[in-house]
C-alpha atoms as a PDB file:
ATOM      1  CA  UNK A   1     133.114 129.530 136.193  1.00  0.00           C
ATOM      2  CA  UNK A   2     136.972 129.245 136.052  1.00  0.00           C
ATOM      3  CA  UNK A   3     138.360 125.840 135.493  1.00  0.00           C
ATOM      4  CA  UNK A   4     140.020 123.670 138.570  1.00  0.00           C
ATOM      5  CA  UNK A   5     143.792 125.103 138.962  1.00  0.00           C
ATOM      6  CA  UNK A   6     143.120 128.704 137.239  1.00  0.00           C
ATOM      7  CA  UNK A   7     142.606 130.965 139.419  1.00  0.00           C
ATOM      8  CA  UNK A   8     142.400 135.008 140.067  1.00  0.00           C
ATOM      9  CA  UNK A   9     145.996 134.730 141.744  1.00  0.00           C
ATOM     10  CA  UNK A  10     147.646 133.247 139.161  1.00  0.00           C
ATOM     11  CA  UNK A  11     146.185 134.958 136.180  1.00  0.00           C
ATOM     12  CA  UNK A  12     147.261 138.707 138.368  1.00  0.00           C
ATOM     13  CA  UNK A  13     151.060 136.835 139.223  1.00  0.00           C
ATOM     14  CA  UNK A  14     151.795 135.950 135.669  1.00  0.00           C
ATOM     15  CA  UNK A  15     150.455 139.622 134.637  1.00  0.00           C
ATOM     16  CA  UNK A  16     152.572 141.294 136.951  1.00  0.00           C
ATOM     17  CA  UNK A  17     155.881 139.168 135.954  1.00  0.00           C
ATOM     18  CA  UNK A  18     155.337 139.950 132.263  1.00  0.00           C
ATOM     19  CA  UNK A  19     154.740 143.839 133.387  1.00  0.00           C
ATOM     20  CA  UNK A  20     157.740 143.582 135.563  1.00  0.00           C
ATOM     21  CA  UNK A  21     159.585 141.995 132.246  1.00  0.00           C
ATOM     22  CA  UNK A  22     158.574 144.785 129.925  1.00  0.00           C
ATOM     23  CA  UNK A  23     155.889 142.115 128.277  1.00  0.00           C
ATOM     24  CA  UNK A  24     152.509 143.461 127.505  1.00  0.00           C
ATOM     25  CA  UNK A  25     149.902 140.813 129.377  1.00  0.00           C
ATOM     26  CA  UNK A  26     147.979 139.659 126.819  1.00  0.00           C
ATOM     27  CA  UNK A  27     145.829 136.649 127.223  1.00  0.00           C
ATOM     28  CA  UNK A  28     148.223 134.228 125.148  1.00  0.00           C
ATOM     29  CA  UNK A  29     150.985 135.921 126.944  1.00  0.00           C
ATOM     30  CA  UNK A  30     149.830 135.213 130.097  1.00  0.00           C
ATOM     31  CA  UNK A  31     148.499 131.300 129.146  1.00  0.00           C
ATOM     32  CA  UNK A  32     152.010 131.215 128.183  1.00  0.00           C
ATOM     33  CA  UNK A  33     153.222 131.917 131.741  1.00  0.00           C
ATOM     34  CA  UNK A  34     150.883 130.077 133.125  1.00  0.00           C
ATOM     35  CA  UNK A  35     151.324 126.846 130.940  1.00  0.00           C
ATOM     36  CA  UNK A  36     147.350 126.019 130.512  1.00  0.00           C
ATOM     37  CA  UNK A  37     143.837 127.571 131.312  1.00  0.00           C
ATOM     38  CA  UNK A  38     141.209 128.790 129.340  1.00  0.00           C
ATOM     39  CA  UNK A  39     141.214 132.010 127.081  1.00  0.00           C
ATOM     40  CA  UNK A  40     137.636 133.055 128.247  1.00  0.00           C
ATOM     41  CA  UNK A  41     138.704 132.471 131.968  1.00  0.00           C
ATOM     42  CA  UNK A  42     142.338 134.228 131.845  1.00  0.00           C
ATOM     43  CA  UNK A  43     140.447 137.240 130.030  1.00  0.00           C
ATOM     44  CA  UNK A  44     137.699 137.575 132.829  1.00  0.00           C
ATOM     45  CA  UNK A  45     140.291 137.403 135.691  1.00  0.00           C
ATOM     46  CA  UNK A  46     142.795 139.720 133.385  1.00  0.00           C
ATOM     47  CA  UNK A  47     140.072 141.943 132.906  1.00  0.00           C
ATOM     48  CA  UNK A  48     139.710 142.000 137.379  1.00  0.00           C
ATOM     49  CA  UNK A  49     143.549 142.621 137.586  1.00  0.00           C
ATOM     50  CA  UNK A  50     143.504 145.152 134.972  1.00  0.00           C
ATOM     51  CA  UNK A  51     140.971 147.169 137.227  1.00  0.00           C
ATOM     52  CA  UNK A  52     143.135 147.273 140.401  1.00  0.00           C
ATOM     53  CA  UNK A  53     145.983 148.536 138.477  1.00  0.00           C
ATOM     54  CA  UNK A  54     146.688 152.504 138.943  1.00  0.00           C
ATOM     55  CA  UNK A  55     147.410 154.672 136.140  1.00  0.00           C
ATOM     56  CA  UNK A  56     151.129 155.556 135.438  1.00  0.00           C
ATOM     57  CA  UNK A  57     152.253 159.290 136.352  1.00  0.00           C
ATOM     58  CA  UNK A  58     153.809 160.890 133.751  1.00  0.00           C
ATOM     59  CA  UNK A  59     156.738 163.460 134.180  1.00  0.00           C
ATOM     60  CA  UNK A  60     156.833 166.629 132.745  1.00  0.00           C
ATOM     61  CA  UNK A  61     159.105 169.145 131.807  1.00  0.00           C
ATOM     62  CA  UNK A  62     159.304 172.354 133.942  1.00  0.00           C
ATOM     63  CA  UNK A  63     157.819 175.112 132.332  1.00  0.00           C
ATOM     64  CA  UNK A  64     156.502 179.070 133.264  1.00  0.00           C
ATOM     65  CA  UNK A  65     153.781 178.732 135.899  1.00  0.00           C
ATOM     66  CA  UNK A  66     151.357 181.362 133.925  1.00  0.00           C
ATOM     67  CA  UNK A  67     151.979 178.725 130.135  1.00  0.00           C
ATOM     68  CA  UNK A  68     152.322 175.408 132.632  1.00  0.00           C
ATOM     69  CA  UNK A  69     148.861 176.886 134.368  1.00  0.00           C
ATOM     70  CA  UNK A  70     147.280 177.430 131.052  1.00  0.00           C
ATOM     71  CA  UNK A  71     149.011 174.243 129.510  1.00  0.00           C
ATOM     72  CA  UNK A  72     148.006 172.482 132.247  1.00  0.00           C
ATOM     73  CA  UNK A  73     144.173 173.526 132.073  1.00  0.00           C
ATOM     74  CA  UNK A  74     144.295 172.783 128.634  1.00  0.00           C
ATOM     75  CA  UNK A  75     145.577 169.605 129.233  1.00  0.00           C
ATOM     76  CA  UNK A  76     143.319 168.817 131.749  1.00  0.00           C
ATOM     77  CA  UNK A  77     140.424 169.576 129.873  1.00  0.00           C
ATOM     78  CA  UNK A  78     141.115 167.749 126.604  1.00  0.00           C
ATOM     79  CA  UNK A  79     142.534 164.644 129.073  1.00  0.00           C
ATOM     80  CA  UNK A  80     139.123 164.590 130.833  1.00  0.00           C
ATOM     81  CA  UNK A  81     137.264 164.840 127.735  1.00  0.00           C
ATOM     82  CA  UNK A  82     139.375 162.303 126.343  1.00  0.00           C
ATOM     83  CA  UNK A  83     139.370 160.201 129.613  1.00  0.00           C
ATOM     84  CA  UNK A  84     135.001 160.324 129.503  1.00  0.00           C
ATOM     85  CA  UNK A  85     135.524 159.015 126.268  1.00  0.00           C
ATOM     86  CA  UNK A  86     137.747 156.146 126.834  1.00  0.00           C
ATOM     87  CA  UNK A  87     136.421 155.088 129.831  1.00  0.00           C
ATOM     88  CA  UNK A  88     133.082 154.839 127.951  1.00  0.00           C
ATOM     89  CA  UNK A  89     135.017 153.057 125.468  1.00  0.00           C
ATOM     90  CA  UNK A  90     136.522 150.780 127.972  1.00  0.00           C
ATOM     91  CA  UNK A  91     133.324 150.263 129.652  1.00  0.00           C
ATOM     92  CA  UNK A  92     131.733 149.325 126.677  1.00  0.00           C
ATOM     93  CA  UNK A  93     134.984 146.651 125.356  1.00  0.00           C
ATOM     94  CA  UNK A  94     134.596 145.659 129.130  1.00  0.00           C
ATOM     95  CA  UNK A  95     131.191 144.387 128.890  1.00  0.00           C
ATOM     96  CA  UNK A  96     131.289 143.251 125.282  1.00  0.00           C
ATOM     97  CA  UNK A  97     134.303 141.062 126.678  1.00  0.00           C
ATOM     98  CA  UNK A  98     132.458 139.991 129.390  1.00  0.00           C
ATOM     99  CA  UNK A  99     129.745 139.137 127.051  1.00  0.00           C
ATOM    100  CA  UNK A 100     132.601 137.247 124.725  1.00  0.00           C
ATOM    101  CA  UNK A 101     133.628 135.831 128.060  1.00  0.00           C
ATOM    102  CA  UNK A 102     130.379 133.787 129.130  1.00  0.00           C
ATOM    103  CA  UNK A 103     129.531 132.948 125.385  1.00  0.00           C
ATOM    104  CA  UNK A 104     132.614 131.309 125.236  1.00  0.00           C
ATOM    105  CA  UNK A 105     132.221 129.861 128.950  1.00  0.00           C
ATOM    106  CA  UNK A 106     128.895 128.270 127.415  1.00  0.00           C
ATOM    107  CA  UNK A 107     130.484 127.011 124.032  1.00  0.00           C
ATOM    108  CA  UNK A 108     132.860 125.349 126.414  1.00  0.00           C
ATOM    109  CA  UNK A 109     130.489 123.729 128.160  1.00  0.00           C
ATOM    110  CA  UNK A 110     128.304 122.746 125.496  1.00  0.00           C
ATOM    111  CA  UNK A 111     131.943 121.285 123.490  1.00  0.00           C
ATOM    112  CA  UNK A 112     132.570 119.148 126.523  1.00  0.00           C
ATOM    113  CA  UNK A 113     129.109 118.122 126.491  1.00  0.00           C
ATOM    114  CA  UNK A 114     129.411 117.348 122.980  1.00  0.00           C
ATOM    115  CA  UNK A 115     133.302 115.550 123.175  1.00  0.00           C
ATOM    116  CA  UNK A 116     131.091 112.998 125.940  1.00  0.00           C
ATOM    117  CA  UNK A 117     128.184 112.460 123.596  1.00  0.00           C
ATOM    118  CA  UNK A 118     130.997 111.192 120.664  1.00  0.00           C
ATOM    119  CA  UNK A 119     132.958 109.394 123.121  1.00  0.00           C
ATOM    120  CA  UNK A 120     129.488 107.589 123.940  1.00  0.00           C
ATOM    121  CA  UNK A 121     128.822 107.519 119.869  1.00  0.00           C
ATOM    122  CA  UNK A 122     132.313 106.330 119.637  1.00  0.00           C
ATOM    123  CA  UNK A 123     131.378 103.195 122.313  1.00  0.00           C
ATOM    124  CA  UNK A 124     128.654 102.258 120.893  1.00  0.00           C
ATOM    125  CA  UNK A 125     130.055 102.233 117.688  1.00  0.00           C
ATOM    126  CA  UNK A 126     132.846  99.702 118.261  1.00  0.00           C
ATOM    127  CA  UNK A 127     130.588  97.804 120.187  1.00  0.00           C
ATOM    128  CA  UNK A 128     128.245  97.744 116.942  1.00  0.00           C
ATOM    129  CA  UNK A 129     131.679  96.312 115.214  1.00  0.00           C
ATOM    130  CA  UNK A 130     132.213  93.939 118.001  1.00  0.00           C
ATOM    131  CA  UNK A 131     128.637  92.577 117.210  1.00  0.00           C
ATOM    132  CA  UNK A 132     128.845  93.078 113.358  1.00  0.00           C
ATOM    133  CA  UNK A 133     132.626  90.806 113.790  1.00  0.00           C
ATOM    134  CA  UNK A 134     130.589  88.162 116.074  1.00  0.00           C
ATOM    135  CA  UNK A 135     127.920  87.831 113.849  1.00  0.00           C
ATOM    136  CA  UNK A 136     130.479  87.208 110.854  1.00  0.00           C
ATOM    137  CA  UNK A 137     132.361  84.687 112.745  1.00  0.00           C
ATOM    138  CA  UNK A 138     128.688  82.837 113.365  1.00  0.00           C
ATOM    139  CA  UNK A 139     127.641  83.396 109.614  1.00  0.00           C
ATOM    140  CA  UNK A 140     131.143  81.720 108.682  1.00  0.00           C
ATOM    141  CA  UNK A 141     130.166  78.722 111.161  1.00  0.00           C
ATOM    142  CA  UNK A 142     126.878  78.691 109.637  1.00  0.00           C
ATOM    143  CA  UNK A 143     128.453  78.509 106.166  1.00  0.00           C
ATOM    144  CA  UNK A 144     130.846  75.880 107.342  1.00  0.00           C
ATOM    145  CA  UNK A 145     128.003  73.681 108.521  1.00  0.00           C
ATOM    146  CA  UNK A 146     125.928  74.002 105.222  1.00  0.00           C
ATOM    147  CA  UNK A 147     129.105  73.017 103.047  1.00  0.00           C
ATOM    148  CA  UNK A 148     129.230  69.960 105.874  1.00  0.00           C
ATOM    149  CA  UNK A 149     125.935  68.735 104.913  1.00  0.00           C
ATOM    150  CA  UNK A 150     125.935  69.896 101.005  1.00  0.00           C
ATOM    151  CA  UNK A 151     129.140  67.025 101.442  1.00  0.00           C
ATOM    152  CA  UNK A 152     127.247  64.570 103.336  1.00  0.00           C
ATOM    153  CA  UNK A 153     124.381  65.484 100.686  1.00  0.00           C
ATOM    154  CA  UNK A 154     126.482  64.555  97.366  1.00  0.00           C
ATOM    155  CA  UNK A 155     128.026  61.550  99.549  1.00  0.00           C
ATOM    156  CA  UNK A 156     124.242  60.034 100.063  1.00  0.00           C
ATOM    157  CA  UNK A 157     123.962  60.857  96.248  1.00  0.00           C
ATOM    158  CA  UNK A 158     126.688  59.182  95.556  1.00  0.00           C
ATOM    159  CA  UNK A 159     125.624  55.997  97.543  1.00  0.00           C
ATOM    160  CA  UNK A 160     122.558  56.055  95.938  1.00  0.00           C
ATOM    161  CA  UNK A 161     124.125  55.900  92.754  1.00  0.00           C
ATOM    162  CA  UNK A 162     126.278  52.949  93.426  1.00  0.00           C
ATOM    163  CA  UNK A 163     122.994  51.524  94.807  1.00  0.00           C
ATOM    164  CA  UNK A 164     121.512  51.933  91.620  1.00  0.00           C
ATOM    165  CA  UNK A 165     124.728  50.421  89.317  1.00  0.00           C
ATOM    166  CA  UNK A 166     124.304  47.093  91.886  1.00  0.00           C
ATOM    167  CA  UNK A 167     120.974  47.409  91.063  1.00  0.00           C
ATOM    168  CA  UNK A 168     121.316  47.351  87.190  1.00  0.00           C
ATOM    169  CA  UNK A 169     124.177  44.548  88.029  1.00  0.00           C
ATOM    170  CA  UNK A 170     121.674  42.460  89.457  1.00  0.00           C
ATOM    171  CA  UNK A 171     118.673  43.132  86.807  1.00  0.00           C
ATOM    172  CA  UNK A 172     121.437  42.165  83.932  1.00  0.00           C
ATOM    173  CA  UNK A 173     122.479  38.955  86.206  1.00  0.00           C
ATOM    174  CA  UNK A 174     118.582  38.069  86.382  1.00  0.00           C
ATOM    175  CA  UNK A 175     117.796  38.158  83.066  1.00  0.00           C
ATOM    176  CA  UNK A 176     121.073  36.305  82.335  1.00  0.00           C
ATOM    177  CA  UNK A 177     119.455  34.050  84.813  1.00  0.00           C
ATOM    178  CA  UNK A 178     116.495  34.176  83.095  1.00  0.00           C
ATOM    179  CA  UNK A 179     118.246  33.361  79.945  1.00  0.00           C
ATOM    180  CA  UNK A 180     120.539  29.813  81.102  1.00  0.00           C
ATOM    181  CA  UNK A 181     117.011  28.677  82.712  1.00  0.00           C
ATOM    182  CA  UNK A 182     114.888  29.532  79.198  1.00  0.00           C
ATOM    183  CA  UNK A 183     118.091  27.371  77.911  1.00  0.00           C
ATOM    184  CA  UNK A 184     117.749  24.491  80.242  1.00  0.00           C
ATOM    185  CA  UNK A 185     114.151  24.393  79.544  1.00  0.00           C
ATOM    186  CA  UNK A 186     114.865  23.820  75.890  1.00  0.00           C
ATOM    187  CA  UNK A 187     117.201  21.080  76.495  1.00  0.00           C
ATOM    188  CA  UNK A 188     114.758  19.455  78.372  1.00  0.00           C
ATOM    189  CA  UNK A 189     112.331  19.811  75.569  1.00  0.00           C
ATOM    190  CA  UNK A 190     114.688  18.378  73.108  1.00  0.00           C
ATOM    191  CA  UNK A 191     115.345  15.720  75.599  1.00  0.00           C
ATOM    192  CA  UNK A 192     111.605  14.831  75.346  1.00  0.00           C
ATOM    193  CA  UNK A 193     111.328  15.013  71.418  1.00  0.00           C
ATOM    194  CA  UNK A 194     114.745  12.222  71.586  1.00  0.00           C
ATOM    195  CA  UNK A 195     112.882  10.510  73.695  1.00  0.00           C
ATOM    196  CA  UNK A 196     109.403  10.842  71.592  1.00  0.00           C
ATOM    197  CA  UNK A 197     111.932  10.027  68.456  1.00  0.00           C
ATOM    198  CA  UNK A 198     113.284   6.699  70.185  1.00  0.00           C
ATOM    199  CA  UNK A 199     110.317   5.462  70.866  1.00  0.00           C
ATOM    200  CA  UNK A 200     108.722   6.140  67.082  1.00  0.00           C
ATOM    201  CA  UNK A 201     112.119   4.235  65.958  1.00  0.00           C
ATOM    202  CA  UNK A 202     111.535   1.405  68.701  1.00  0.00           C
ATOM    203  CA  UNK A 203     108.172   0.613  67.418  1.00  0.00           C
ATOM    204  CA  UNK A 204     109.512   1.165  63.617  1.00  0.00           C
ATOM    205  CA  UNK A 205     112.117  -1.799  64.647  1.00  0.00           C
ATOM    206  CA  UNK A 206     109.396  -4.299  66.585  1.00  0.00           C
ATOM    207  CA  UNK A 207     107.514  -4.195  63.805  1.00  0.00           C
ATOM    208  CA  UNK A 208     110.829  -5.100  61.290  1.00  0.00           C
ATOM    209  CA  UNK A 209     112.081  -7.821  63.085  1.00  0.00           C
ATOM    210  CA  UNK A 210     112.486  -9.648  66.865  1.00  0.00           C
ATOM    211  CA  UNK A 211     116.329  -9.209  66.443  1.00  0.00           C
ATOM    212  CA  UNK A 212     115.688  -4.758  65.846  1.00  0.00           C
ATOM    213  CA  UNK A 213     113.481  -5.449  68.413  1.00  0.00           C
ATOM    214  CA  UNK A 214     116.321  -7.100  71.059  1.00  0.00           C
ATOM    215  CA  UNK A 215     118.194  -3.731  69.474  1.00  0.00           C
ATOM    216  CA  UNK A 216     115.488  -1.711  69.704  1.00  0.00           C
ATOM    217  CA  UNK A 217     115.060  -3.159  73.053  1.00  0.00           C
ATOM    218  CA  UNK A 218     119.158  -2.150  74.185  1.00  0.00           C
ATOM    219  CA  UNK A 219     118.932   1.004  72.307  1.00  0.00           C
ATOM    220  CA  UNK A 220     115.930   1.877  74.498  1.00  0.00           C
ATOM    221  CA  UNK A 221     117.150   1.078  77.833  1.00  0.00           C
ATOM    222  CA  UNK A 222     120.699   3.196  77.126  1.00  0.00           C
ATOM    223  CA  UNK A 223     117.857   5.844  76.003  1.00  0.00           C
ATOM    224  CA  UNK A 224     116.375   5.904  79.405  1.00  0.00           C
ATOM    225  CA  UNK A 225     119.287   5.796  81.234  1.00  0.00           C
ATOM    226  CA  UNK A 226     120.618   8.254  79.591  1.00  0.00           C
ATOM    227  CA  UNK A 227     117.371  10.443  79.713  1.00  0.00           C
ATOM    228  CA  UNK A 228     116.965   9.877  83.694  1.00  0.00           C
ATOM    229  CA  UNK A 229     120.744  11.287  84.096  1.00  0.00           C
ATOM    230  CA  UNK A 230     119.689  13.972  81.720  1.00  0.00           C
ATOM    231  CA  UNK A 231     116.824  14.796  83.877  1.00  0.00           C
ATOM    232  CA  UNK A 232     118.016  14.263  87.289  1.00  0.00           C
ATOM    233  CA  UNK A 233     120.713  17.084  85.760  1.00  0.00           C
ATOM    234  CA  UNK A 234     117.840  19.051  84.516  1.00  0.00           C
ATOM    235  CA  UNK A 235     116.338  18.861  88.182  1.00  0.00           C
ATOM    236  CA  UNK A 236     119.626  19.275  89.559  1.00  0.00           C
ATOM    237  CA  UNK A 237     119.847  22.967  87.845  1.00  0.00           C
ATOM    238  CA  UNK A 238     116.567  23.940  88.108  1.00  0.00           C
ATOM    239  CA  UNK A 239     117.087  23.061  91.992  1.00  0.00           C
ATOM    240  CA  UNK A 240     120.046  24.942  91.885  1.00  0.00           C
ATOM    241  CA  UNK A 241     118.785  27.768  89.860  1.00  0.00           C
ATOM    242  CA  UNK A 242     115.552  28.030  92.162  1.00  0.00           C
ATOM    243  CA  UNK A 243     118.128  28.831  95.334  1.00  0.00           C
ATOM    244  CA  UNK A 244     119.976  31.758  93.235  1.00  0.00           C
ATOM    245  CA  UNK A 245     116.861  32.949  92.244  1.00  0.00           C
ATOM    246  CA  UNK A 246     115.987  33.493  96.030  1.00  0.00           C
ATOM    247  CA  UNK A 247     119.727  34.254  96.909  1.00  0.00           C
ATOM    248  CA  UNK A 248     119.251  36.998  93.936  1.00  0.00           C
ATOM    249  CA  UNK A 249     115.596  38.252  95.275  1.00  0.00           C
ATOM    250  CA  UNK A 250     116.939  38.662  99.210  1.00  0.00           C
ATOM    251  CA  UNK A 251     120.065  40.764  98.051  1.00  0.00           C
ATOM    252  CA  UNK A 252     117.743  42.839  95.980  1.00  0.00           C
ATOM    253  CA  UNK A 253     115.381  43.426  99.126  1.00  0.00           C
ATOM    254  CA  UNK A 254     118.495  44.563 100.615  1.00  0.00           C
ATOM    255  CA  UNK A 255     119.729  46.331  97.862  1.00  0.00           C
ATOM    256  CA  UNK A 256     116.244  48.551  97.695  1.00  0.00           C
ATOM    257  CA  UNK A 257     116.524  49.007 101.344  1.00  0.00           C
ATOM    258  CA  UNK A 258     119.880  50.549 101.013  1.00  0.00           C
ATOM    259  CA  UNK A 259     118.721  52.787  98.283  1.00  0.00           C
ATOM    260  CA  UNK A 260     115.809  53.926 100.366  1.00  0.00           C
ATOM    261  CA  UNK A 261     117.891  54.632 103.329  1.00  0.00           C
ATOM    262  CA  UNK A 262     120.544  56.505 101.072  1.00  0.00           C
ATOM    263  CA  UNK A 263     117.360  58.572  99.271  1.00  0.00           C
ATOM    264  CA  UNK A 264     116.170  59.311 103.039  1.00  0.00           C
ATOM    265  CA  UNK A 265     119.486  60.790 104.308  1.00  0.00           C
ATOM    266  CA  UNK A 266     120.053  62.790 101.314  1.00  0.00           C
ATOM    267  CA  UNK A 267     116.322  64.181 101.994  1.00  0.00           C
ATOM    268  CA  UNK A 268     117.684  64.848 105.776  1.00  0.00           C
ATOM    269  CA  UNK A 269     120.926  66.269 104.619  1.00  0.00           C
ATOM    270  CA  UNK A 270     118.769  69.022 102.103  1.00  0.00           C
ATOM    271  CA  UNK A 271     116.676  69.571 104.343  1.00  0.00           C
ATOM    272  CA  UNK A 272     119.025  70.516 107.555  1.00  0.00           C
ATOM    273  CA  UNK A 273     120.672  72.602 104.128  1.00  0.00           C
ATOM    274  CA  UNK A 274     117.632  74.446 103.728  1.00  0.00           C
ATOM    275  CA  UNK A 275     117.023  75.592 107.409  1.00  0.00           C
ATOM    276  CA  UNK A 276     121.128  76.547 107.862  1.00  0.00           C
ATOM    277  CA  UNK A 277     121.089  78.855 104.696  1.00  0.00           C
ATOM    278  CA  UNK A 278     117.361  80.212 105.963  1.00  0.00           C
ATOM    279  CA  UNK A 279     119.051  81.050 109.912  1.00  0.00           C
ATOM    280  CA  UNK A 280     122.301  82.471 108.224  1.00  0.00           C
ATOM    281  CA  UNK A 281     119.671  84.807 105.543  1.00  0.00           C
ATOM    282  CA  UNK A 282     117.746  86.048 109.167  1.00  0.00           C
ATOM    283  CA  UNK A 283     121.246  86.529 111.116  1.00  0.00           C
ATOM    284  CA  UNK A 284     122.573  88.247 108.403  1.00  0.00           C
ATOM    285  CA  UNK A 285     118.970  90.312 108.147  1.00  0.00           C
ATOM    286  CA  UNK A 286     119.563  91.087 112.008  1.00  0.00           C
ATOM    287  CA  UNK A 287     122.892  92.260 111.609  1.00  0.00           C
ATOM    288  CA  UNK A 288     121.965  94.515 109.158  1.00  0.00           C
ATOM    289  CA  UNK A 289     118.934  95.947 110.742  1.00  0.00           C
ATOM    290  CA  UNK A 290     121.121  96.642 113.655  1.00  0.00           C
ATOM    291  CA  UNK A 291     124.033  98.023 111.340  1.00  0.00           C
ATOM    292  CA  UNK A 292     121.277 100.319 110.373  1.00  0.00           C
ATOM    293  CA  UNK A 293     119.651 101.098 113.574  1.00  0.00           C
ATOM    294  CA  UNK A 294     123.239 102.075 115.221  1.00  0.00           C
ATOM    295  CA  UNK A 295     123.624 104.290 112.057  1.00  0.00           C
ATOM    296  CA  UNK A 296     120.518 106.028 112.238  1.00  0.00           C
ATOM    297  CA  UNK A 297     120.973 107.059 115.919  1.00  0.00           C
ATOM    298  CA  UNK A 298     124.027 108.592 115.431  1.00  0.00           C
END
């Protein structure tokens, strides 16, 4: 079937202007004239204009009628014997043309059919890269979000090691705590062996004499003054030192509160981690499967 535009007409026109020009009509000759059209079509309607075409007469010479009538038996004979044969020829390059002609109609055919299935190949394959170039884009979101929380992961580590140095701050404060009360508790004690010693002297001096005793006496009261300011300090400190021990025991509550929170986020922050790198492993899974899939149909 000829193509829209090439027809019978113009196939015999531009055959008849390259005749008329001295050209031979070939098939490129006459796609040449006619600017476009298919070989297979130009040949079949060539082929059509050939057979309407009349053969040339030829002139001859004038010669004797009894050697022109023999010559022209002769001629006649050998020109139908060789006209049998080239019309069998010709009837046989005729049909083997013909034959070229619709092979080449169907090769056409099946090439167009073939340029549509890659232009549909060709579609599906940029959209497959459109895909493949989204999916990257949400893999590099993904990726963005698990360096987010691998930060807010080291920052609750970090927290939770500052947590820990306050900790250790307080433990050495408590046992220097520890330490000034273990201190005050030996003053006390020594207070108590002055105040055993006075008394061993004060009895030493009642027995010497009533005047070591009026001493004795003096020397004992500045003792006991002395040894209620020493322990009304004594209670003072221990008073004081019993508040900073509870001060000390609330901000360590607190402290191990912090800690706990901080070791709680950072659990959080691994695990959210864990889940982004597992959804970027199955997108990027998909995305290959479907890389794959695309290939394997084309």
């Amino acid at each position: 079937m000829a193509r829209p535009g090439i027809s019978f007409e113009h196939v015999a026109h531009a055959a008849d202007t390259l005749v008329g020009r001295g050209e031979r009509p070939t098939i490129a000759a006459v796609r040449d004239e006619i600017g476009t059209g298919s070989p297979n079509t130009i040949h079949r309607h060539l082929q059509q204009w050939r057979a309407t075409q009349a053969p040339a007469e030829r002139k001859t010479a004038k010669l004797p009628d009894e050697l022109a009538s023999a010559l022209a038996h002769e001629i006649e004979r050998q020109a139908s014997a060789a006209r049998a044969e080239a019309e069998a020829d010709a009837l046989d390059a005729r049909q083997t043309a013909d034959q070229l002609a619709e092979t080449g109609e169907s090769l056409e055919s099946e090439a167009d059919e073939l340029r549509e299935q890659i232009e549909q190949v060709t579609a599906e394959r940029d959209e497959a890269e459109r895909d493949r170039s989204e999916a990257r884009s949400l893999i590099e979101e993904f990726r963005a979000q698990v360096k987010n929380l691998e930060q807010q992961r080291d920052d609750a580590r970090q927290e939770l090691a500052e947590a820990r140095n306050r900790v250790n701050t307080l433990t050495e404060q408590r046992d220097e705590e520890r330490a000034a009360r273990a201190e005050a508790q030996r003053e006390a004690k020594q207070t108590d062996q002055a105040r055993i010693e006075a008394e061993r002297e004060l009895a030493v001096a009642r027995a010497h004499t009533e005047a070591a005793q009026a001493q004795a006496t003096e020397r004992l009261d500045a003792l006991k003054t002395e040894q209620q300011a020493r322990k009304a300090d004594a209670e003072a400190h221990q008073k004081a030192l019993a508040e900073e021990r509870i001060e000390w025991k609330e901000r360590l509550a607190s402290i191990e509160k912090q800690r706990e929170n901080a070791e709680k986020r950072a659990q959080e922050a691994e695990t959210a981690r864990v889940k982004a790198i597992l959804q970027v492993e199955l997108l990027s899974q998909a995305v290959e499967a479907q890389k794959a899939e695309k290939e394997n149909r084309v």
